[in-house]
PDB file of N, CA and C in Angstrom:
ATOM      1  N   UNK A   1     -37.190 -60.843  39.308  1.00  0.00           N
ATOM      2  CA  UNK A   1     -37.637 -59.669  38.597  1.00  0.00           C
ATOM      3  C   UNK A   1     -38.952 -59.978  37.888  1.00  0.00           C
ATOM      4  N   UNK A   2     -40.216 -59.110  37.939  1.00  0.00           N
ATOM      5  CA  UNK A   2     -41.384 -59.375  37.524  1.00  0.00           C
ATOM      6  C   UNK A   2     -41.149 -58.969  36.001  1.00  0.00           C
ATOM      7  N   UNK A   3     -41.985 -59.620  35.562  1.00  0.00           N
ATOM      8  CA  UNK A   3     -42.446 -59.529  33.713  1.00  0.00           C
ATOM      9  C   UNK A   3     -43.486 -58.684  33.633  1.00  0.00           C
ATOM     10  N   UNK A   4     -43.760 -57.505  33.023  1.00  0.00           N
ATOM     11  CA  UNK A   4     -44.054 -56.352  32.455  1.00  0.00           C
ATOM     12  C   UNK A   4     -45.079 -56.461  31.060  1.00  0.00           C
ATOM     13  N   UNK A   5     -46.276 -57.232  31.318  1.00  0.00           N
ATOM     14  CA  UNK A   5     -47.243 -57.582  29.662  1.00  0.00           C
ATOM     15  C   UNK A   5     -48.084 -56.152  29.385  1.00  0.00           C
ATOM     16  N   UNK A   6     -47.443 -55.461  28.548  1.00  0.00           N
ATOM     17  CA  UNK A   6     -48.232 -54.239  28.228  1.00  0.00           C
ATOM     18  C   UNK A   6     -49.096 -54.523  26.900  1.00  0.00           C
ATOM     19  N   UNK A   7     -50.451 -54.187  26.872  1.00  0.00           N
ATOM     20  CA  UNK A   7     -51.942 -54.738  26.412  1.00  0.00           C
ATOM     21  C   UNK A   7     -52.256 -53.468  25.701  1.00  0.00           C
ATOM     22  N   UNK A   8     -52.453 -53.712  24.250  1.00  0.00           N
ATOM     23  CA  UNK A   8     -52.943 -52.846  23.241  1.00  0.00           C
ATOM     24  C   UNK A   8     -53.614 -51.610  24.169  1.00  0.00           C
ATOM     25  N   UNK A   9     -54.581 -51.964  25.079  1.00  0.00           N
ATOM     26  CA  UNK A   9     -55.765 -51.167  25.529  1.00  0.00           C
ATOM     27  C   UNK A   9     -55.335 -50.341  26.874  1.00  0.00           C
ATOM     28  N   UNK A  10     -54.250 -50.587  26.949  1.00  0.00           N
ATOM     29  CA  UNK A  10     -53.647 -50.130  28.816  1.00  0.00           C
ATOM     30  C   UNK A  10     -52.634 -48.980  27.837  1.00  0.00           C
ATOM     31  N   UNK A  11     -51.611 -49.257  26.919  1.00  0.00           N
ATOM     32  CA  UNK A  11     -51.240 -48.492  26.385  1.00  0.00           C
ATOM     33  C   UNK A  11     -51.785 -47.418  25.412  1.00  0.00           C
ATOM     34  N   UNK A  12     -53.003 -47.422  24.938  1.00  0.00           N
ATOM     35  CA  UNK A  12     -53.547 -46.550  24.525  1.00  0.00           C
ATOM     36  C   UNK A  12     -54.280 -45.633  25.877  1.00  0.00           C
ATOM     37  N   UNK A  13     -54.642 -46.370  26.986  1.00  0.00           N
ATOM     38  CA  UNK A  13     -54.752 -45.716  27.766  1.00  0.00           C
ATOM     39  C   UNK A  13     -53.915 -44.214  28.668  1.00  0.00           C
ATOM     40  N   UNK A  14     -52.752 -45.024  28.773  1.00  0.00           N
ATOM     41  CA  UNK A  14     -51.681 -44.783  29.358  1.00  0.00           C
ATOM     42  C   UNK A  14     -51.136 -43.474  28.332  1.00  0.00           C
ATOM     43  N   UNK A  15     -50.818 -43.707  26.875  1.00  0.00           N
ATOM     44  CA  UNK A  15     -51.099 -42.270  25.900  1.00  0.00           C
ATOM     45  C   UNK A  15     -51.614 -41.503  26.210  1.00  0.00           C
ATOM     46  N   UNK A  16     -53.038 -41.419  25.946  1.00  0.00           N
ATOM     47  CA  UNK A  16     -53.812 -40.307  26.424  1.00  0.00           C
ATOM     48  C   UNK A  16     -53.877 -39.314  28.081  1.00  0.00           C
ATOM     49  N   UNK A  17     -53.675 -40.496  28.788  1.00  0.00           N
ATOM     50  CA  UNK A  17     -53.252 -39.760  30.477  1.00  0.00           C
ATOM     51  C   UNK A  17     -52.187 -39.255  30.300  1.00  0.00           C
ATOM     52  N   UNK A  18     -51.004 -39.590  29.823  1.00  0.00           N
ATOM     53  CA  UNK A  18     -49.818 -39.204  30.001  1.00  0.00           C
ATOM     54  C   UNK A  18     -49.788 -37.684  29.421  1.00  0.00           C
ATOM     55  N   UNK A  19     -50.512 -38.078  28.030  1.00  0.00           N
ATOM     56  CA  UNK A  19     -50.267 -36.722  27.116  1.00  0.00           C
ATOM     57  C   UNK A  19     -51.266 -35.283  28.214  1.00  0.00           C
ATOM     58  N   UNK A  20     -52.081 -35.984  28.771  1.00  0.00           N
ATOM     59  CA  UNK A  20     -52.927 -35.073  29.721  1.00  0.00           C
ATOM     60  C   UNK A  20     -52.645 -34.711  30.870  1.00  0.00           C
ATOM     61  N   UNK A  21     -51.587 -35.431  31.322  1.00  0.00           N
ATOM     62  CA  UNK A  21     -50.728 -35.120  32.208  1.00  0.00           C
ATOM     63  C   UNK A  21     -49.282 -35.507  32.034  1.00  0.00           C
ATOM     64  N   UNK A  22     -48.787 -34.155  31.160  1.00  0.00           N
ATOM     65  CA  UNK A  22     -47.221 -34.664  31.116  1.00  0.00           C
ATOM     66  C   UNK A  22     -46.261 -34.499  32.437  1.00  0.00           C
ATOM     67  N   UNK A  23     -46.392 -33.743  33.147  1.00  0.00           N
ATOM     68  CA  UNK A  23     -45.549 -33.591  34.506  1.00  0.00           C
ATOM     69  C   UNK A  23     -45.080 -34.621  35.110  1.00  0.00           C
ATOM     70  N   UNK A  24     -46.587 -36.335  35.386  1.00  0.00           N
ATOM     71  CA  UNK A  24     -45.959 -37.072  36.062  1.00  0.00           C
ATOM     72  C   UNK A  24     -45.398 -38.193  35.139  1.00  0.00           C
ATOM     73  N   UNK A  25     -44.914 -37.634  33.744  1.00  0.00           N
ATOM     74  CA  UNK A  25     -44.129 -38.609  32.984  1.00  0.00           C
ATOM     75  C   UNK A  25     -42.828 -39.323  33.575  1.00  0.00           C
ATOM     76  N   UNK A  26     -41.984 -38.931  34.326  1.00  0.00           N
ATOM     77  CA  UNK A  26     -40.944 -39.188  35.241  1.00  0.00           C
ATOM     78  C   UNK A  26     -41.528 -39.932  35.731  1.00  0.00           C
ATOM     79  N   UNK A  27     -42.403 -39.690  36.770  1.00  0.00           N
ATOM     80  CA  UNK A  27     -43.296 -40.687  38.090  1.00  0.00           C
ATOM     81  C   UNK A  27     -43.857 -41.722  37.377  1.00  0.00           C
ATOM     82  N   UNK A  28     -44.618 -41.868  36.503  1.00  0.00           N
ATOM     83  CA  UNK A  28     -44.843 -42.849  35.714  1.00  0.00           C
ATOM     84  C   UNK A  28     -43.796 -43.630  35.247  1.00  0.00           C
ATOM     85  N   UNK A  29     -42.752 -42.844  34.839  1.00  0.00           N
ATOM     86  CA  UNK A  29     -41.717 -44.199  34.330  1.00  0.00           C
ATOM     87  C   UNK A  29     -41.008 -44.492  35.814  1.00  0.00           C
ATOM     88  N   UNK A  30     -40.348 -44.161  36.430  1.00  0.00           N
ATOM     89  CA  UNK A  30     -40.192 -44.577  37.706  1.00  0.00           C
ATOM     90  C   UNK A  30     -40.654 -45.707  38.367  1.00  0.00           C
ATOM     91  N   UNK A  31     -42.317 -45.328  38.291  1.00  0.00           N
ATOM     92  CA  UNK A  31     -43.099 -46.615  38.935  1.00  0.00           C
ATOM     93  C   UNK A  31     -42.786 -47.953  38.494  1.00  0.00           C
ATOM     94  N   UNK A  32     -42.843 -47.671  36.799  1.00  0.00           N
ATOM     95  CA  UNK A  32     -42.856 -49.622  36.285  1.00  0.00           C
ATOM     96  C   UNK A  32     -41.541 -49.598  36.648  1.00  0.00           C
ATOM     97  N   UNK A  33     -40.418 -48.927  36.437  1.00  0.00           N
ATOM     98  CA  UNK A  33     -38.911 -49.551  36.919  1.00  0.00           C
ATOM     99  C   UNK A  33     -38.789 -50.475  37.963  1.00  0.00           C
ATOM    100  N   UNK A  34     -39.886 -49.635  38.768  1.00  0.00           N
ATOM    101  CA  UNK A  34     -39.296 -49.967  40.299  1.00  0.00           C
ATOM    102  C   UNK A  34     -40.756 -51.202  40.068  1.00  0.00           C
ATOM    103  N   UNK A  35     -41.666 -51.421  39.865  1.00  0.00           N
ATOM    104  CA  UNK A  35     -42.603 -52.754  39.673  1.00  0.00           C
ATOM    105  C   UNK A  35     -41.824 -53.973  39.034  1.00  0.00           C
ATOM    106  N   UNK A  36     -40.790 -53.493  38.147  1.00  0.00           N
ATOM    107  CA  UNK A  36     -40.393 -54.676  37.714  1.00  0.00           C
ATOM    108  C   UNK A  36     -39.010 -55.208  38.452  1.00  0.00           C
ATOM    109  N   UNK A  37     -38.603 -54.640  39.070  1.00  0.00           N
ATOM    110  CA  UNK A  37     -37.325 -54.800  40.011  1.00  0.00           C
ATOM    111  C   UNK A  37     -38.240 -55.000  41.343  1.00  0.00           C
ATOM    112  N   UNK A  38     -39.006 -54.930  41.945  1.00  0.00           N
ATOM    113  CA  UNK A  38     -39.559 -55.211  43.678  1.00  0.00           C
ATOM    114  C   UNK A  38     -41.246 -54.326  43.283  1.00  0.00           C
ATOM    115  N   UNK A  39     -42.098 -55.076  42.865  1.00  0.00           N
ATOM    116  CA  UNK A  39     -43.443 -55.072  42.754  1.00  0.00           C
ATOM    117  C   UNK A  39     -43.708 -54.506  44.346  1.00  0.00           C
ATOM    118  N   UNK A  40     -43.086 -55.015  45.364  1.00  0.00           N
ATOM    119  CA  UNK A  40     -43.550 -55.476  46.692  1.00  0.00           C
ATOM    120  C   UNK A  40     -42.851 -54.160  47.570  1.00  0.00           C
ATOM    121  N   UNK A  41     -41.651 -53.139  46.558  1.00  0.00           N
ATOM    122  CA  UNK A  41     -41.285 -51.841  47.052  1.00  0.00           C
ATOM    123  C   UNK A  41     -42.755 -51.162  47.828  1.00  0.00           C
ATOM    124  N   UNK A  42     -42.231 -50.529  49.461  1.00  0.00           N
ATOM    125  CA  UNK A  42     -43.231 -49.461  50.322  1.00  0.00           C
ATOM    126  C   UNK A  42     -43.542 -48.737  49.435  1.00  0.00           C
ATOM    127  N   UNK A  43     -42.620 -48.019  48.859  1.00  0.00           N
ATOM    128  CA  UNK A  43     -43.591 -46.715  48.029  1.00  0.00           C
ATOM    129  C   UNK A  43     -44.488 -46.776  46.939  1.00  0.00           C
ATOM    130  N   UNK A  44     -44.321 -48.039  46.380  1.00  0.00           N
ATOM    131  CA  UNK A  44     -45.497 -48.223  45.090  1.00  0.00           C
ATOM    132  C   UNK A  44     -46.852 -48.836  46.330  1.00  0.00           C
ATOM    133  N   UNK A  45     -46.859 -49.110  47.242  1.00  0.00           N
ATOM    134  CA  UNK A  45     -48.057 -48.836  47.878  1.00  0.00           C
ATOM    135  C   UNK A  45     -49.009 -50.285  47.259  1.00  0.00           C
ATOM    136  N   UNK A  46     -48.717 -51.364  47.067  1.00  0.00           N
ATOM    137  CA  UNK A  46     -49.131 -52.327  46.093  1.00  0.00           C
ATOM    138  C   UNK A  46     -50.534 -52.886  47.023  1.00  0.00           C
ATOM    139  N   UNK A  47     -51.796 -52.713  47.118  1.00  0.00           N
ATOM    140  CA  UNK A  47     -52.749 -53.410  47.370  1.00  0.00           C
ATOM    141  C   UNK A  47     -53.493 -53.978  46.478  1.00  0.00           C
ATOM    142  N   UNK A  48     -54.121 -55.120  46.990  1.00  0.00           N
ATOM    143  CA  UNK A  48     -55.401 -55.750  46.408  1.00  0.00           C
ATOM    144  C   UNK A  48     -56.531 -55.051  46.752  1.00  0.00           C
ATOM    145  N   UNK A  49     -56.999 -54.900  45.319  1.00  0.00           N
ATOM    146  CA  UNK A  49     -58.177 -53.962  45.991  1.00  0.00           C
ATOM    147  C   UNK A  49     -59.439 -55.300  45.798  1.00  0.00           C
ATOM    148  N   UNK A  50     -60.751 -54.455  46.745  1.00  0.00           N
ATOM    149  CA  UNK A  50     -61.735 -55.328  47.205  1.00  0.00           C
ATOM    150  C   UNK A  50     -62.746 -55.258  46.240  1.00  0.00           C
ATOM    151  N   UNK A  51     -63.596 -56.365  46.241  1.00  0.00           N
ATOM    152  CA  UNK A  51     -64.623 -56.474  44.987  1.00  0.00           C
ATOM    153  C   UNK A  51     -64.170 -55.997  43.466  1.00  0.00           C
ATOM    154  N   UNK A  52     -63.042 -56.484  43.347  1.00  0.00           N
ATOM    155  CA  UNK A  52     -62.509 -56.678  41.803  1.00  0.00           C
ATOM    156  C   UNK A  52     -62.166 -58.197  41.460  1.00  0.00           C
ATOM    157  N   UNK A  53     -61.695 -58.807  40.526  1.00  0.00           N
ATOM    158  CA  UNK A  53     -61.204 -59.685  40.047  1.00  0.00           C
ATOM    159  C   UNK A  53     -59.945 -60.108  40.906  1.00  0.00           C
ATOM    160  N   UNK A  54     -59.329 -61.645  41.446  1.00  0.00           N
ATOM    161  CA  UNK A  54     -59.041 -62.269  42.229  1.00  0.00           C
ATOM    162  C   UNK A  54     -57.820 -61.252  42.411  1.00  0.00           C
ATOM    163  N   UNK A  55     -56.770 -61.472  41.095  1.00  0.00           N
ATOM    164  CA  UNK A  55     -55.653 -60.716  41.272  1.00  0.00           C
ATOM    165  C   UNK A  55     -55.545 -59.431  40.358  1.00  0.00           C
ATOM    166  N   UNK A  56     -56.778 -58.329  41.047  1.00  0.00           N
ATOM    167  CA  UNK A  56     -56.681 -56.977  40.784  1.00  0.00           C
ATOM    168  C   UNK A  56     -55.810 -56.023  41.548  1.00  0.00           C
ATOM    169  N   UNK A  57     -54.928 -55.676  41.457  1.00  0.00           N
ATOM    170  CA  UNK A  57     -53.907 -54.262  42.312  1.00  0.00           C
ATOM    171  C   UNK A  57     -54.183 -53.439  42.256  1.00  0.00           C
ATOM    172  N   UNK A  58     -53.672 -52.637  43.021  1.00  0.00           N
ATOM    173  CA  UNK A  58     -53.249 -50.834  42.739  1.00  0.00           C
ATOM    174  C   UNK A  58     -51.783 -50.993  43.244  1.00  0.00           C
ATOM    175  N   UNK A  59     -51.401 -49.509  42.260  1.00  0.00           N
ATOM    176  CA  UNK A  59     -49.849 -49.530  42.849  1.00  0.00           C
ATOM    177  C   UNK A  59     -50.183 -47.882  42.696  1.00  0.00           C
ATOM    178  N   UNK A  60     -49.484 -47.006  43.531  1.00  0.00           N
ATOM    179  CA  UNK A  60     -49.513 -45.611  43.408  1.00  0.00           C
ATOM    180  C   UNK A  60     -48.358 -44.948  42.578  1.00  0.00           C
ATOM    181  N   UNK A  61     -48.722 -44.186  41.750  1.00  0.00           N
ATOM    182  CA  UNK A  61     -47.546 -43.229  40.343  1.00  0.00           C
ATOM    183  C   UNK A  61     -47.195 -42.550  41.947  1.00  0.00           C
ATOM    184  N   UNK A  62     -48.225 -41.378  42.600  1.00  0.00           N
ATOM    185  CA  UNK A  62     -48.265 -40.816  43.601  1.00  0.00           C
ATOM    186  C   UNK A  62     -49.392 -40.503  44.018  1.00  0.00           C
ATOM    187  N   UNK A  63     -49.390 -39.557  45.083  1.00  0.00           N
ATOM    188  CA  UNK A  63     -50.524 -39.183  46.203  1.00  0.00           C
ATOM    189  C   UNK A  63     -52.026 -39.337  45.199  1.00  0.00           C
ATOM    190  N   UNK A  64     -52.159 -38.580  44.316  1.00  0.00           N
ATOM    191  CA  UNK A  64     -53.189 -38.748  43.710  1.00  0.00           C
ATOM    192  C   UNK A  64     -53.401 -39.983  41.734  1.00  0.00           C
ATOM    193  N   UNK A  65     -52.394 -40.177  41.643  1.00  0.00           N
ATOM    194  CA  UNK A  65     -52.917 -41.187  40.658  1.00  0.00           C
ATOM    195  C   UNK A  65     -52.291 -42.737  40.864  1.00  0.00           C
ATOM    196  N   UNK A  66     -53.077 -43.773  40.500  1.00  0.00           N
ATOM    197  CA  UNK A  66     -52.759 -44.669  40.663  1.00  0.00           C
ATOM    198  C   UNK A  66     -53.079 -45.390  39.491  1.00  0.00           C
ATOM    199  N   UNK A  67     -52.405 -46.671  39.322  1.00  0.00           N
ATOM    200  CA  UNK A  67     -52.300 -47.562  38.096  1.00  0.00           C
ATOM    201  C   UNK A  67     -52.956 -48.851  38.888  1.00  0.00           C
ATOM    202  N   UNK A  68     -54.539 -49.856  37.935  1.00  0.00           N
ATOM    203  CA  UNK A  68     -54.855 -50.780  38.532  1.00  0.00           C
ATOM    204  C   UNK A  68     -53.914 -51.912  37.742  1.00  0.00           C
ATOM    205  N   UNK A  69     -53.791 -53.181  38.222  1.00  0.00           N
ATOM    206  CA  UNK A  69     -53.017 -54.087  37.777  1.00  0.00           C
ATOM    207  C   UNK A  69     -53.264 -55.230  37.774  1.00  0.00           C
ATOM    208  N   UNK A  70     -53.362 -56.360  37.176  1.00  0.00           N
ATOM    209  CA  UNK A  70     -53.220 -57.848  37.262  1.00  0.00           C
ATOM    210  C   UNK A  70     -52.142 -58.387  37.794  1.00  0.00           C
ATOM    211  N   UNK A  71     -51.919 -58.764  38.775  1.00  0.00           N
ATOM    212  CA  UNK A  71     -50.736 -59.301  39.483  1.00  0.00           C
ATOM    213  C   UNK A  71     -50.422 -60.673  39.811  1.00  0.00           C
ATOM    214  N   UNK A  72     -49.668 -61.347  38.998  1.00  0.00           N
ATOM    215  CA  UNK A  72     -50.246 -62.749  39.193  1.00  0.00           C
ATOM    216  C   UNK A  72     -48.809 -63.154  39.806  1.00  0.00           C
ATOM    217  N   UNK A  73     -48.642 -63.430  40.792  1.00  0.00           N
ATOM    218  CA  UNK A  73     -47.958 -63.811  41.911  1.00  0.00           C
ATOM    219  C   UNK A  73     -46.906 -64.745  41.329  1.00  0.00           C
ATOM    220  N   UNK A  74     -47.507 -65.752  41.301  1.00  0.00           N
ATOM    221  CA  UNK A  74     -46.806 -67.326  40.887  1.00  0.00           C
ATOM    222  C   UNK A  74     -45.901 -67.430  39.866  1.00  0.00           C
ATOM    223  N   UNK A  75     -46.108 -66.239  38.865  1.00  0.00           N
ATOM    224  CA  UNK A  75     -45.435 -66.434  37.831  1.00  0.00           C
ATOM    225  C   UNK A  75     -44.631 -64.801  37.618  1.00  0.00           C
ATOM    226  N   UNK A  76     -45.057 -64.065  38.705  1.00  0.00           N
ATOM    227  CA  UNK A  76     -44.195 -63.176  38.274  1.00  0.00           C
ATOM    228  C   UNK A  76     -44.465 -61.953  37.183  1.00  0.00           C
ATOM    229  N   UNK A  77     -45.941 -61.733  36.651  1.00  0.00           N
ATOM    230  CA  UNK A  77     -46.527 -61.617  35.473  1.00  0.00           C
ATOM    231  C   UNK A  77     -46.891 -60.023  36.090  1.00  0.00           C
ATOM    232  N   UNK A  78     -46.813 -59.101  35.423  1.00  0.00           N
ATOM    233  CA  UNK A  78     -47.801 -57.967  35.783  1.00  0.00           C
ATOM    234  C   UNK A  78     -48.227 -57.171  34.211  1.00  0.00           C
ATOM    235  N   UNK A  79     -49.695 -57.241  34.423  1.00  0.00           N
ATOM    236  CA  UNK A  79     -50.405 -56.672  33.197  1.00  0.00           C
ATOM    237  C   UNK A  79     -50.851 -55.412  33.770  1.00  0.00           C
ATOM    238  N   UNK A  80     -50.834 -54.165  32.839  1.00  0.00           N
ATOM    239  CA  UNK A  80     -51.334 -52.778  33.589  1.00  0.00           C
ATOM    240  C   UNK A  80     -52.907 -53.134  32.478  1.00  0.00           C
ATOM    241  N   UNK A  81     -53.508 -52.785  33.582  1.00  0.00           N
ATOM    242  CA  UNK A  81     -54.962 -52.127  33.369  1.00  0.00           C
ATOM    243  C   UNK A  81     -55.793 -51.297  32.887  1.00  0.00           C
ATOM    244  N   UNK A  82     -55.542 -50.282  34.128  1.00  0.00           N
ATOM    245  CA  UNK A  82     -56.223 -49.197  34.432  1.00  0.00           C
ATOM    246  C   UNK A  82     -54.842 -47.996  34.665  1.00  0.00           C
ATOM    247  N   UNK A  83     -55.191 -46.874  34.338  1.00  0.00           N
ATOM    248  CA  UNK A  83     -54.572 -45.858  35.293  1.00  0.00           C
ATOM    249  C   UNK A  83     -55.393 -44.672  34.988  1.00  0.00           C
ATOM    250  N   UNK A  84     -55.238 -43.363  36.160  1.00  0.00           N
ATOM    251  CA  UNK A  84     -56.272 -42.240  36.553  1.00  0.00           C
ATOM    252  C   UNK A  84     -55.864 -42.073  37.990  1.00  0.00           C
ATOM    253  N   UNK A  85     -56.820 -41.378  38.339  1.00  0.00           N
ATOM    254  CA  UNK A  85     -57.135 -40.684  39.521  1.00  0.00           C
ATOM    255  C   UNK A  85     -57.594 -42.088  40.529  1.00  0.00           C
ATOM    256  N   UNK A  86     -57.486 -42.084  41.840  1.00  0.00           N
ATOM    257  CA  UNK A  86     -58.050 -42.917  42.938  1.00  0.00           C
ATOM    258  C   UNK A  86     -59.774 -43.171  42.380  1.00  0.00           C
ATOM    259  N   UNK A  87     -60.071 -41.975  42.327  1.00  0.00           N
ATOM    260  CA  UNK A  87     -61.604 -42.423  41.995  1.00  0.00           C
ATOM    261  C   UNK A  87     -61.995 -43.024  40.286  1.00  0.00           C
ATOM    262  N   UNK A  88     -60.996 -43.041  39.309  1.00  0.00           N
ATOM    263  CA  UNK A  88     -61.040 -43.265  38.024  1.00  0.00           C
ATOM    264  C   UNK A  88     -61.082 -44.525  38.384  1.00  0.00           C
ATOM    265  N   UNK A  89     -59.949 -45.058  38.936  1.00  0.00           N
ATOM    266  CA  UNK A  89     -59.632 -46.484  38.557  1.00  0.00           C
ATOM    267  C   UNK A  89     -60.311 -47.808  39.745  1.00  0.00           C
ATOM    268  N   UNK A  90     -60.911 -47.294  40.464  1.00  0.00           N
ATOM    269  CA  UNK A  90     -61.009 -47.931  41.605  1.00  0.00           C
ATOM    270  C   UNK A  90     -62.772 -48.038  41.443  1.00  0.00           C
TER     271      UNK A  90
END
């Protein structure tokens, strides 16, 4: 089971989107459930994205928003980032 480091600045983030989009409050909590039980679940959609920092992610809330991530493999560690729109966070 992955470890979940939520960062002063991802959670103030994550406030303000949420409050701006309350609908995908469900989908949002959903996602980390399922990140911290199988990071590696099909539907969170988990890539490395290109020309970011070594272990930068995306994982998809859904079709249109996604959460960027620090994913550090070895230890099991996931720090949230970023979250927005495909074009916000990417």
């Amino acid at each position: 089971m992955a470890e979940i480091i939520y960062t002063k600045p991802y959670l103030k983030k994550s406030e303000k989107f949420l409050k701006k989009h309350p609908k995908i409050v469900r989908q949002y909590t959903k996602t980390f459930k399922l990140l911290e039980i199988n990071p590696y679940h099909p539907s969170l959609r988990l890539h490395k994205l290109e020309n970011k920092q070594p272990e930068t992610y995306s994982v998809s809330i859904n079709i249109t928003y996604r959460i960027t991530i620090d994913f550090i493999i070895e230890d099991d560690k996931i720090i949230p980032i970023s979250i927005g729109t495909h074009k916000e966070v990417y």
